[in-house]
PDB file of N, CA and C in Angstrom:
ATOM      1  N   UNK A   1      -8.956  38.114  59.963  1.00  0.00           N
ATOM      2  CA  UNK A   1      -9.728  37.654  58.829  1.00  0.00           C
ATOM      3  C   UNK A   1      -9.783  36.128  58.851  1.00  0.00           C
ATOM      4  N   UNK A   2     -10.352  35.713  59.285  1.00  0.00           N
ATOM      5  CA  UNK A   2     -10.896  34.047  59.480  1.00  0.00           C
ATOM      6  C   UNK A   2     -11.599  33.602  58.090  1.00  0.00           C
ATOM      7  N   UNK A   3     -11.595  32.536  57.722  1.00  0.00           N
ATOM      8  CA  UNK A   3     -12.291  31.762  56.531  1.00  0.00           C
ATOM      9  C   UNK A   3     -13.222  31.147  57.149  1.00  0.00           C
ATOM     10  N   UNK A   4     -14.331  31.333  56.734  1.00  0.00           N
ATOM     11  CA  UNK A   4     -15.739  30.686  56.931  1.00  0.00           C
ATOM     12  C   UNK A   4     -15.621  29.483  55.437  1.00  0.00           C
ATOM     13  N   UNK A   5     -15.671  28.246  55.810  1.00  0.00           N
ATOM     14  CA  UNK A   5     -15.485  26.843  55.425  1.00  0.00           C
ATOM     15  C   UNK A   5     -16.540  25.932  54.975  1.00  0.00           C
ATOM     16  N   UNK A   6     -16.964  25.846  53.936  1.00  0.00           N
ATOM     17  CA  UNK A   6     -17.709  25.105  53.309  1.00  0.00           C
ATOM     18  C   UNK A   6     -17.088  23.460  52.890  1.00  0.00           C
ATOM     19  N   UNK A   7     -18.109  22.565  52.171  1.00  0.00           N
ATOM     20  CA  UNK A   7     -17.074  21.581  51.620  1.00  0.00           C
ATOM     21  C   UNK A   7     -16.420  21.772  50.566  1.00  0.00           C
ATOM     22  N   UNK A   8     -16.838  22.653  49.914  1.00  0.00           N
ATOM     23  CA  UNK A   8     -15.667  22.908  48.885  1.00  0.00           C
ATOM     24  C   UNK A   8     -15.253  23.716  48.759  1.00  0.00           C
ATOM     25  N   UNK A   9     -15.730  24.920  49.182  1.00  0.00           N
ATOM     26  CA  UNK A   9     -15.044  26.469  49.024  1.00  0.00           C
ATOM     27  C   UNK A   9     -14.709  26.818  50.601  1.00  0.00           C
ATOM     28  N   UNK A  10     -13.924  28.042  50.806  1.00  0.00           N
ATOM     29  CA  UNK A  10     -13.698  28.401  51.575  1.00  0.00           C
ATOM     30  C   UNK A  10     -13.320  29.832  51.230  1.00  0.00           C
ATOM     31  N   UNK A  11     -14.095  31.006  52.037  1.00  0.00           N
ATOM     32  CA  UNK A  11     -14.090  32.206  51.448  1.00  0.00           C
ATOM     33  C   UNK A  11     -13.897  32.859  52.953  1.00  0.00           C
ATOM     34  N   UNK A  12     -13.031  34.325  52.359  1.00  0.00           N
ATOM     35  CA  UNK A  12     -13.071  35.338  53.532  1.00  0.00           C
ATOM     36  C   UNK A  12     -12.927  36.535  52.673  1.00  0.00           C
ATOM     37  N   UNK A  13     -12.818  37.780  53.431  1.00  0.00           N
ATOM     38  CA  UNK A  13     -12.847  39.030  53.274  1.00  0.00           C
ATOM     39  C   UNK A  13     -11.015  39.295  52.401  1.00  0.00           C
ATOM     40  N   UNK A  14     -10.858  40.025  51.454  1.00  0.00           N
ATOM     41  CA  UNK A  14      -9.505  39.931  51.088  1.00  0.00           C
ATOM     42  C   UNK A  14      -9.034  41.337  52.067  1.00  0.00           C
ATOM     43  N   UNK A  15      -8.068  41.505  51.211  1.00  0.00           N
ATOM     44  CA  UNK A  15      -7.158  42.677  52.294  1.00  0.00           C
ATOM     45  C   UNK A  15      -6.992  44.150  51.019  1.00  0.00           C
ATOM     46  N   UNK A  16      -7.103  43.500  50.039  1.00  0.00           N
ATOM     47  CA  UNK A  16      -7.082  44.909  48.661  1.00  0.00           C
ATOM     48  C   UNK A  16      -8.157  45.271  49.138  1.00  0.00           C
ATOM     49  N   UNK A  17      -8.228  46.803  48.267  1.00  0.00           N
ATOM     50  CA  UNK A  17      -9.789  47.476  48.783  1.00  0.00           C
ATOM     51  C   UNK A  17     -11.076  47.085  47.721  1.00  0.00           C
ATOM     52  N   UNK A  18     -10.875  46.336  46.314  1.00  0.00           N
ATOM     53  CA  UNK A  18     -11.469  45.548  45.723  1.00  0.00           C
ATOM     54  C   UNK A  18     -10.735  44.234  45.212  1.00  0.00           C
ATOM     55  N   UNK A  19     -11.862  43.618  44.263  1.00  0.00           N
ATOM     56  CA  UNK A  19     -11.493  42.498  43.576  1.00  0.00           C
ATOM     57  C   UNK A  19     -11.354  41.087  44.079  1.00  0.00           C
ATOM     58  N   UNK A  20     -12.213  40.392  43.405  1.00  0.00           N
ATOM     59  CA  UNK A  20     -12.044  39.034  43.644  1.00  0.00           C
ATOM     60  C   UNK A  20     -10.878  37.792  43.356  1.00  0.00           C
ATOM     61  N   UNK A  21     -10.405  37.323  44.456  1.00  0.00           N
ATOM     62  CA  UNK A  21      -9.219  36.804  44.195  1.00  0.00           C
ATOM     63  C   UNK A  21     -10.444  35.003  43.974  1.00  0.00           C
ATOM     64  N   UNK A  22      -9.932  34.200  43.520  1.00  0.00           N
ATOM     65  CA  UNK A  22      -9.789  32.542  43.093  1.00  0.00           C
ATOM     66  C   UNK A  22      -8.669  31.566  43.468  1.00  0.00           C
ATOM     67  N   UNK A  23      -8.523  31.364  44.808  1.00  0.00           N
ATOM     68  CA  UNK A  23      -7.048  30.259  44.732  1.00  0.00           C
ATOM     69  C   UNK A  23      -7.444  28.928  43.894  1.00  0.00           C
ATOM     70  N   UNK A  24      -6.923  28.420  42.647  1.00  0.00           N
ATOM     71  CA  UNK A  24      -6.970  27.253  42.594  1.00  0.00           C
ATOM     72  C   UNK A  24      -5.621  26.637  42.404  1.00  0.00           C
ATOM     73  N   UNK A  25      -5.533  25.647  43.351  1.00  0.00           N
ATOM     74  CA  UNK A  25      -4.152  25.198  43.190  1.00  0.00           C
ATOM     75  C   UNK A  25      -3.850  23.877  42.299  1.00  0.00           C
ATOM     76  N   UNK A  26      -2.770  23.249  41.798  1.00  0.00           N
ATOM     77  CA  UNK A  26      -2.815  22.582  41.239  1.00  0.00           C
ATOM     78  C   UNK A  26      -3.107  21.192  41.211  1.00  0.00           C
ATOM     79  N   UNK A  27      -2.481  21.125  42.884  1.00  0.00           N
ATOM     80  CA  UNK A  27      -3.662  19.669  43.437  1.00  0.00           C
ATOM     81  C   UNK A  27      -4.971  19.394  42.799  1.00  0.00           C
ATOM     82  N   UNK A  28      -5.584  20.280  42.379  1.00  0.00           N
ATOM     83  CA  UNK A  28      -6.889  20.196  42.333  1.00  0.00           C
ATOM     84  C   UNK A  28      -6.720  19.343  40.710  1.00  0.00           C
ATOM     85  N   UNK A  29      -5.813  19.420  39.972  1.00  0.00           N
ATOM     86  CA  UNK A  29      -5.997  18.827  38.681  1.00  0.00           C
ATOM     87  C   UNK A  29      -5.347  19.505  37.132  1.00  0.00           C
ATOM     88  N   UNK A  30      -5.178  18.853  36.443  1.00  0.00           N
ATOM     89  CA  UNK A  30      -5.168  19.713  35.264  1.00  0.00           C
ATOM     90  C   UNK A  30      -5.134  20.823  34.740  1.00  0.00           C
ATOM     91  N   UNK A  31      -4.840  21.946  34.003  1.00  0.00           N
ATOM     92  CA  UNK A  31      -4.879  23.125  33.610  1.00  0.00           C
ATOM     93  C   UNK A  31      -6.355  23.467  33.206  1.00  0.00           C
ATOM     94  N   UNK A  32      -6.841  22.485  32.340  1.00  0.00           N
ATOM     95  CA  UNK A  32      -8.179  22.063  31.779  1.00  0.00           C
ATOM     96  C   UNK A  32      -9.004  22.381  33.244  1.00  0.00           C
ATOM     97  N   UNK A  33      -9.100  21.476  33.762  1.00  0.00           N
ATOM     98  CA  UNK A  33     -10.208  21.199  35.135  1.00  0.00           C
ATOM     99  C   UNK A  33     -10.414  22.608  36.207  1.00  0.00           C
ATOM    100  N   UNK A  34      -9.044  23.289  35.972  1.00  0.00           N
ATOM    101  CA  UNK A  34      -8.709  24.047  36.912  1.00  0.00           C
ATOM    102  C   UNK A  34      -9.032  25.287  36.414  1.00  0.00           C
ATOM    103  N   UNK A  35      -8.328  25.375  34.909  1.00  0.00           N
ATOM    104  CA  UNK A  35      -9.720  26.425  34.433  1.00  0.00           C
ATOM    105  C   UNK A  35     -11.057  26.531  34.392  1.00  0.00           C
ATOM    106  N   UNK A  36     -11.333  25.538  34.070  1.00  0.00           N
ATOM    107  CA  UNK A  36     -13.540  25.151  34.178  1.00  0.00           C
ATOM    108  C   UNK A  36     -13.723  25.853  35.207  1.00  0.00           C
ATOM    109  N   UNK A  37     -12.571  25.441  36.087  1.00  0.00           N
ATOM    110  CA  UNK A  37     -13.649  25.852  37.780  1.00  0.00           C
ATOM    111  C   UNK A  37     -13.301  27.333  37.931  1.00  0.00           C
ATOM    112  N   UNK A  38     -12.310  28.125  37.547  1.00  0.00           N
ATOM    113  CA  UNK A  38     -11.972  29.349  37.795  1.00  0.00           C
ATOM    114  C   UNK A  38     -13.063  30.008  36.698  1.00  0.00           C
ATOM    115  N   UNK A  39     -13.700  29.675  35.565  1.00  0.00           N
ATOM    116  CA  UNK A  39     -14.530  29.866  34.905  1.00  0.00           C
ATOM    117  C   UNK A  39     -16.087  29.848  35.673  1.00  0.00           C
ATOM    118  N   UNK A  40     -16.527  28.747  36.098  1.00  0.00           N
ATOM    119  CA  UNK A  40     -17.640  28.799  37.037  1.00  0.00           C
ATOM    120  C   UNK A  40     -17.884  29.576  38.040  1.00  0.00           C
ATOM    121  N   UNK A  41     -16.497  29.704  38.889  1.00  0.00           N
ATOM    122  CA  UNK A  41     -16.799  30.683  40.361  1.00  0.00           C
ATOM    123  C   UNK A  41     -16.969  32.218  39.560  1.00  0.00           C
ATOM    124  N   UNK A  42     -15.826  32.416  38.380  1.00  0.00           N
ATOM    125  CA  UNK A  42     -16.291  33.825  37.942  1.00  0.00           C
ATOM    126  C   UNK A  42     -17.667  34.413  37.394  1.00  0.00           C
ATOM    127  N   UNK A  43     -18.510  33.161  36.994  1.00  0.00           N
ATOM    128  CA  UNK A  43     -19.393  33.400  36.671  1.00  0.00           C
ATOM    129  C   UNK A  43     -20.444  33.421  37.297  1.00  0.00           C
ATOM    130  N   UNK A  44     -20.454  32.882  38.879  1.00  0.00           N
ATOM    131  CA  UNK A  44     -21.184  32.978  39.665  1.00  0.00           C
ATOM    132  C   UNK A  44     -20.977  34.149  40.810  1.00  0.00           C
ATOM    133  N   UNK A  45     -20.063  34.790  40.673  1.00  0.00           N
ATOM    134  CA  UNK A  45     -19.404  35.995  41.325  1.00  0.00           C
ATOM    135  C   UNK A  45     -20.459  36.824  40.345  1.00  0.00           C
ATOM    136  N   UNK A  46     -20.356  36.883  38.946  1.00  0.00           N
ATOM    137  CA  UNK A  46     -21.063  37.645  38.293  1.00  0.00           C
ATOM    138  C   UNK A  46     -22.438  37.939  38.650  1.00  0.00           C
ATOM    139  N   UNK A  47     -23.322  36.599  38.549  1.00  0.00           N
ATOM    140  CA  UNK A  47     -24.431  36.551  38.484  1.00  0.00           C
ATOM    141  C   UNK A  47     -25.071  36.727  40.018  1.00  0.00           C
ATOM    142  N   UNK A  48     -23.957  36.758  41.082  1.00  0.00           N
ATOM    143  CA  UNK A  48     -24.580  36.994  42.146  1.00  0.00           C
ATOM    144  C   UNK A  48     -23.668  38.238  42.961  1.00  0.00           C
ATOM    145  N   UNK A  49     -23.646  39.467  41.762  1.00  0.00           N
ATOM    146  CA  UNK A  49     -22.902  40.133  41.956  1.00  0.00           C
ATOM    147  C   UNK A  49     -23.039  41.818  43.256  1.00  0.00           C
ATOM    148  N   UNK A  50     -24.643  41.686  43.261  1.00  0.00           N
ATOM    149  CA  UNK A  50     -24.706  42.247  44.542  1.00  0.00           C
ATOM    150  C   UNK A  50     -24.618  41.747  46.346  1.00  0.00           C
ATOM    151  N   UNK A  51     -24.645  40.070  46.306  1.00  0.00           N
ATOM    152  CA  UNK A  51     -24.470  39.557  47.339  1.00  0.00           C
ATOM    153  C   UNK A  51     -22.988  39.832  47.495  1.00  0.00           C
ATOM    154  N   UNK A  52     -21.908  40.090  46.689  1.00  0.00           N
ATOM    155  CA  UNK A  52     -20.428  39.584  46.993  1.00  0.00           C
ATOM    156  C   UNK A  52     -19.761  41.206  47.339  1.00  0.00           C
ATOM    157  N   UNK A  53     -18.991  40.801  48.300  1.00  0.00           N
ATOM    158  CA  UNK A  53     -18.311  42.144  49.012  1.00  0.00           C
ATOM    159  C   UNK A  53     -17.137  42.853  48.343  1.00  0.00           C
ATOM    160  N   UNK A  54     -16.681  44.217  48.384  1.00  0.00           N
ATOM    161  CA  UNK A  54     -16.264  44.211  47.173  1.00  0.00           C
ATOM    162  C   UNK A  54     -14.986  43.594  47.127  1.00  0.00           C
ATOM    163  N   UNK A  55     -14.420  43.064  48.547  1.00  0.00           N
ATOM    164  CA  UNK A  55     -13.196  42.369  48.471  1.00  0.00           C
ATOM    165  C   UNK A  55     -13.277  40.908  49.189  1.00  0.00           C
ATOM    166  N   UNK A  56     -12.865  39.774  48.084  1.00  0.00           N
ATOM    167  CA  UNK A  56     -13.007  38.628  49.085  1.00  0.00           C
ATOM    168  C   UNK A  56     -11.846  37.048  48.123  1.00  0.00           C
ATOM    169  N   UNK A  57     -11.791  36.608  48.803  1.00  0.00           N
ATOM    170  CA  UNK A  57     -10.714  35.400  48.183  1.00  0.00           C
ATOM    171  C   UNK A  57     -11.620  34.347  48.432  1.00  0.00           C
ATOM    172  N   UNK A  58     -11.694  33.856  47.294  1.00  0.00           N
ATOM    173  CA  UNK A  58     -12.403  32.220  47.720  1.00  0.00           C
ATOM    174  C   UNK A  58     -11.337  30.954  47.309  1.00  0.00           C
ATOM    175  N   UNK A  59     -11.290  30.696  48.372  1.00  0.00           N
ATOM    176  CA  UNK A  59     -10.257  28.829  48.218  1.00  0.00           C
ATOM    177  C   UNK A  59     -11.040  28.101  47.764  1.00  0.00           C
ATOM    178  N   UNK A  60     -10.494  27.043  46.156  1.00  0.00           N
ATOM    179  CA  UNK A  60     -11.170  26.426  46.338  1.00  0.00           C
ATOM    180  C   UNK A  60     -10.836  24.784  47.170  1.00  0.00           C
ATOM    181  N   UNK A  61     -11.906  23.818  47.354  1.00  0.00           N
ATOM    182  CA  UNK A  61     -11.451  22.332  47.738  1.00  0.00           C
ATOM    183  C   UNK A  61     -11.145  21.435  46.911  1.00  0.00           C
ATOM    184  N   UNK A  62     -10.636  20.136  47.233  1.00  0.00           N
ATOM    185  CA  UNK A  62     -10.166  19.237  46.012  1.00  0.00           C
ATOM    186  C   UNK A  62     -11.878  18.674  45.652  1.00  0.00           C
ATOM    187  N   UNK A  63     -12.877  19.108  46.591  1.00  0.00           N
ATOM    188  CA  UNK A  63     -13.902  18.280  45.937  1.00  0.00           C
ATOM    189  C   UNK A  63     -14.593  19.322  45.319  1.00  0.00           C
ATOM    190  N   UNK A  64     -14.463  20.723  44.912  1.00  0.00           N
ATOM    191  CA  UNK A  64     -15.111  21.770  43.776  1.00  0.00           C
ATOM    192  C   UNK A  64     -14.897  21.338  42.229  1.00  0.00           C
ATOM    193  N   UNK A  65     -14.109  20.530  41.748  1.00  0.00           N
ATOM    194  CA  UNK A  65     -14.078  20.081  40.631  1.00  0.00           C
ATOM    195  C   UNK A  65     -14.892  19.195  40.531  1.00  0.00           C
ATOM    196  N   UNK A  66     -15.555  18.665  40.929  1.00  0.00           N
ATOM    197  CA  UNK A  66     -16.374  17.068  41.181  1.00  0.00           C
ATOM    198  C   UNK A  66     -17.756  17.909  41.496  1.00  0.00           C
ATOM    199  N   UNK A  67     -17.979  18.736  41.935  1.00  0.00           N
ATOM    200  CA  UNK A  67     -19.075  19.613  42.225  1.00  0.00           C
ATOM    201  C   UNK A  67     -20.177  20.175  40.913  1.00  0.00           C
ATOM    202  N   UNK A  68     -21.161  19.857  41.172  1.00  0.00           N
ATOM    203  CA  UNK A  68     -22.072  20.497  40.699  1.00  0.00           C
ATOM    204  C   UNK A  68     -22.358  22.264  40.313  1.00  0.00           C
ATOM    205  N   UNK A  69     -22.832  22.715  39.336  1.00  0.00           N
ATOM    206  CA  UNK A  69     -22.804  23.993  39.100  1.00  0.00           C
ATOM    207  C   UNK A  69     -24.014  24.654  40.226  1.00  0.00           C
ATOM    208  N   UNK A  70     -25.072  24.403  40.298  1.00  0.00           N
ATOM    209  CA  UNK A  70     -26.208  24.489  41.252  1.00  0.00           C
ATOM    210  C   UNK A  70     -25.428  24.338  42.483  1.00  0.00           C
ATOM    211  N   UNK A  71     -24.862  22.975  42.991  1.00  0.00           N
ATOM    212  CA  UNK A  71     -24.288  23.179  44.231  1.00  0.00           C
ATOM    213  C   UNK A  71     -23.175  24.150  44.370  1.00  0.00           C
ATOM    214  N   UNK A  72     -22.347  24.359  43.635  1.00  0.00           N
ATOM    215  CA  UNK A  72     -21.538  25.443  43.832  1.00  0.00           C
ATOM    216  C   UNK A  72     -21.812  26.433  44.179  1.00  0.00           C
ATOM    217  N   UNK A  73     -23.186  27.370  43.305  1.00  0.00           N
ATOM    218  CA  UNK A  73     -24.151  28.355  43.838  1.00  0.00           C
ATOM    219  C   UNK A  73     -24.644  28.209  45.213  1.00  0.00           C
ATOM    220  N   UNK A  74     -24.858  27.382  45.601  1.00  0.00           N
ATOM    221  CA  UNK A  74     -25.599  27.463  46.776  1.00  0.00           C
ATOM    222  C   UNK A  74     -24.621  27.420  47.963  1.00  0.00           C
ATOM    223  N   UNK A  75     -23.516  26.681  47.591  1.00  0.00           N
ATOM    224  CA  UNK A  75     -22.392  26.653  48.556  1.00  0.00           C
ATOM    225  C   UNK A  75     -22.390  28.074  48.838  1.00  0.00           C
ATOM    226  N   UNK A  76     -21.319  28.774  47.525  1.00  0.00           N
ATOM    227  CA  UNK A  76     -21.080  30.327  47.460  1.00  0.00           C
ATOM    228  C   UNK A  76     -22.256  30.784  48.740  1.00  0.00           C
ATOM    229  N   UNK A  77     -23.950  30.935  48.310  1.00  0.00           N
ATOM    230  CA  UNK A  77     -24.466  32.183  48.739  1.00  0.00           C
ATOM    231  C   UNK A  77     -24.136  31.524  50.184  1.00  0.00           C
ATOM    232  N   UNK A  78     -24.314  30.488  50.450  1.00  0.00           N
ATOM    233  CA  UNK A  78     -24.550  30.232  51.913  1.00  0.00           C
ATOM    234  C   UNK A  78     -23.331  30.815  52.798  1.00  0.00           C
ATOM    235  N   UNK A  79     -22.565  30.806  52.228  1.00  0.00           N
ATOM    236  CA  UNK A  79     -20.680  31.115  52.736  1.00  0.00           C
ATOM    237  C   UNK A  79     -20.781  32.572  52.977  1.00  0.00           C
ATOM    238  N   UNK A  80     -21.139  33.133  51.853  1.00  0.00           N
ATOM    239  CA  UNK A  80     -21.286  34.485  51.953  1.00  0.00           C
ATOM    240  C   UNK A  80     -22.708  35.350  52.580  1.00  0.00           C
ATOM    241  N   UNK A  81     -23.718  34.757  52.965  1.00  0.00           N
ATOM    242  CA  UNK A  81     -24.499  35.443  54.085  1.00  0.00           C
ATOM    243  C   UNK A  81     -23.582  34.631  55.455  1.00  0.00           C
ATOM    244  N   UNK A  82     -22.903  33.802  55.719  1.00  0.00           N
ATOM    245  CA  UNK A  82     -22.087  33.708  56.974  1.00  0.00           C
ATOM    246  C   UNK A  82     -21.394  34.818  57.093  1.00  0.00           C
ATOM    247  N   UNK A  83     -20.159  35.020  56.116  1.00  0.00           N
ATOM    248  CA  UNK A  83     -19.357  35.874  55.870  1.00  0.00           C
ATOM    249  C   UNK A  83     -19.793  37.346  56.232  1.00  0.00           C
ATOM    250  N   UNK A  84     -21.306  37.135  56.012  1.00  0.00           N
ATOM    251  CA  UNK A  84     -21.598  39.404  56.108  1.00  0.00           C
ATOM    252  C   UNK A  84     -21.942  39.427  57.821  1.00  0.00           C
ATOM    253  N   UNK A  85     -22.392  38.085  58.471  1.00  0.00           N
ATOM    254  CA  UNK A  85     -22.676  37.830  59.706  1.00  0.00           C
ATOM    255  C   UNK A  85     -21.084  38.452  60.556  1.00  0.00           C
TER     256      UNK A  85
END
């Protein structure tokens, strides 16, 4: 299971037979900051909920907090048509 690597995310296939895992670690900032962003990816897991496999972990980077909501989306789909490759 290799991670296909974006600049801010980094996603692969998980190993459960569902469910989306979120690493955010604390490097990344604040409880505050670190929730926002575990808030955003869930909501873009949602809204792009037939592209996403039913098992996968996304890492995030120290630069996903600093990231745009649009770019985040586009990061995600792009990661994940690599990912089905």
């Amino acid at each position: 299971m290799n991670w296909v690597k974006g600049g801010s995310l980094w996603v692969r296939h998980g190993r459960e037979k569902q469910g989306i895992i979120i690493v955010v670690r604390r490097k990344l900032g604040n409880a505050v900051n670190r929730n926002r962003l575990k808030r955003r990816l869930r909501s873009l897991c949602l809204k792009n909920k037939k592209d996403i496999p039913k098992s996968l972990v996304i890492f995030c980077q120290p630069s996903a907090t600093q990231t745009a909501f649009s770019e985040l989306e586009q990061e995600l789909k792009a990661l994940l048509s690599e990912l089905a490759l």
